[in-house]
Protein backbone atom coordinates (compact mmCIF):
# COMPACT_ATOMS: atom_id res chain seq x y z
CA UNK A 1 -12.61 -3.62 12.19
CA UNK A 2 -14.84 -4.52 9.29
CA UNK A 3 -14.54 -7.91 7.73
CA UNK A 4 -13.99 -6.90 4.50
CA UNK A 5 -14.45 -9.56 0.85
CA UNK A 6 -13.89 -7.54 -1.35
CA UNK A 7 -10.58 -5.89 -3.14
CA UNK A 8 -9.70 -3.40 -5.87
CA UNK A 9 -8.74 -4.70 -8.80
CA UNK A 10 -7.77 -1.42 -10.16
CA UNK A 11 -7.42 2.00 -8.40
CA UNK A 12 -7.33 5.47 -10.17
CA UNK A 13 -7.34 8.67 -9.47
CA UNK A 14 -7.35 11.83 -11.45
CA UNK A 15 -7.55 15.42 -10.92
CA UNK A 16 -9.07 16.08 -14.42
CA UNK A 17 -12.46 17.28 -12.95
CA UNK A 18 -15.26 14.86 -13.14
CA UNK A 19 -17.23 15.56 -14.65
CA UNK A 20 -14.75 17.09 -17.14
CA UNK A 21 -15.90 20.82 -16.23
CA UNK A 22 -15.18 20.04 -12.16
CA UNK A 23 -11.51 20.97 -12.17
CA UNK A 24 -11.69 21.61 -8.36
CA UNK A 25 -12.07 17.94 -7.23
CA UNK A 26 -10.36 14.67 -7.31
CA UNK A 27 -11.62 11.60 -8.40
CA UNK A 28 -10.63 8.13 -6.75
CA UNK A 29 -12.32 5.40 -8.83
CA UNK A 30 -12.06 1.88 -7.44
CA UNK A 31 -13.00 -1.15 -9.91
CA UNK A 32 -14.17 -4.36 -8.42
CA UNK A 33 -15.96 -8.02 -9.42
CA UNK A 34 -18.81 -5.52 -8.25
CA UNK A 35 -18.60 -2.60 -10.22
CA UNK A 36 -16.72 0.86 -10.16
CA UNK A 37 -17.20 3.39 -7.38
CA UNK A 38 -16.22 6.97 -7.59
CA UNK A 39 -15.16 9.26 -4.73
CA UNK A 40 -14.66 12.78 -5.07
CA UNK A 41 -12.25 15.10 -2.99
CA UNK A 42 -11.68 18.57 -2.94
CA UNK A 43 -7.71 19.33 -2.82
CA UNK A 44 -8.07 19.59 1.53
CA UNK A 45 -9.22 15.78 1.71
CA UNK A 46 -7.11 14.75 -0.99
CA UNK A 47 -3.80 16.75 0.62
CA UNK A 48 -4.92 14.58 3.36
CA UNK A 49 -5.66 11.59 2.01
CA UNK A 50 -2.17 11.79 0.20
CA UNK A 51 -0.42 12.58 4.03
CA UNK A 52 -1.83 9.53 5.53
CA UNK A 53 -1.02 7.55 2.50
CA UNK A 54 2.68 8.47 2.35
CA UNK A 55 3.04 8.31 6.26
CA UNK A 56 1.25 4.39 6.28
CA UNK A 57 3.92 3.64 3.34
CA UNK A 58 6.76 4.71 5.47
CA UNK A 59 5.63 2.50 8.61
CA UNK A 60 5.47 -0.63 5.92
CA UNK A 61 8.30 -3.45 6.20
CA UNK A 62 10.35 -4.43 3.36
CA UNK A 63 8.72 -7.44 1.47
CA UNK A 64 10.13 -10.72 2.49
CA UNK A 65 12.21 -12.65 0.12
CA UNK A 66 11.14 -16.29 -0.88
CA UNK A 67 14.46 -18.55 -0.19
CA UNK A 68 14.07 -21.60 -2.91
């Protein structure tokens, strides 16, 4: 897997249309130290993109508790 540096510091997404008069797609924006980058979906990728993300929350353990 990729060694990866960098990490959102804010996620979106919106189903708005970008621009404004695109009502068919989804918008994912990601803000970093870097910059912003936008990803578009149409509602297949984002049905699917929504699956995966649901089913990879499910598999997730509870967060552990600190114990002072």
């Amino acid at each position: 897997m990729t060694s990866r540096s960098t990490s959102a510091d804010f996620v979106t997404a919106f189903a708005t249309g970008w621009p404004e008069h695109q009502p068919d797609i989804m918008v994912l924006s990601l803000t970093t130290q870097r910059g912003v980058q936008d990803f578009a979906f149409n509602k297949e990728q984002a049905l699917l993109i929504a699956k995966t993300i649901k089913e990879t929350a499910a598999k997730l353990e509870k967060p552990k508790t600190k114990t002072s």
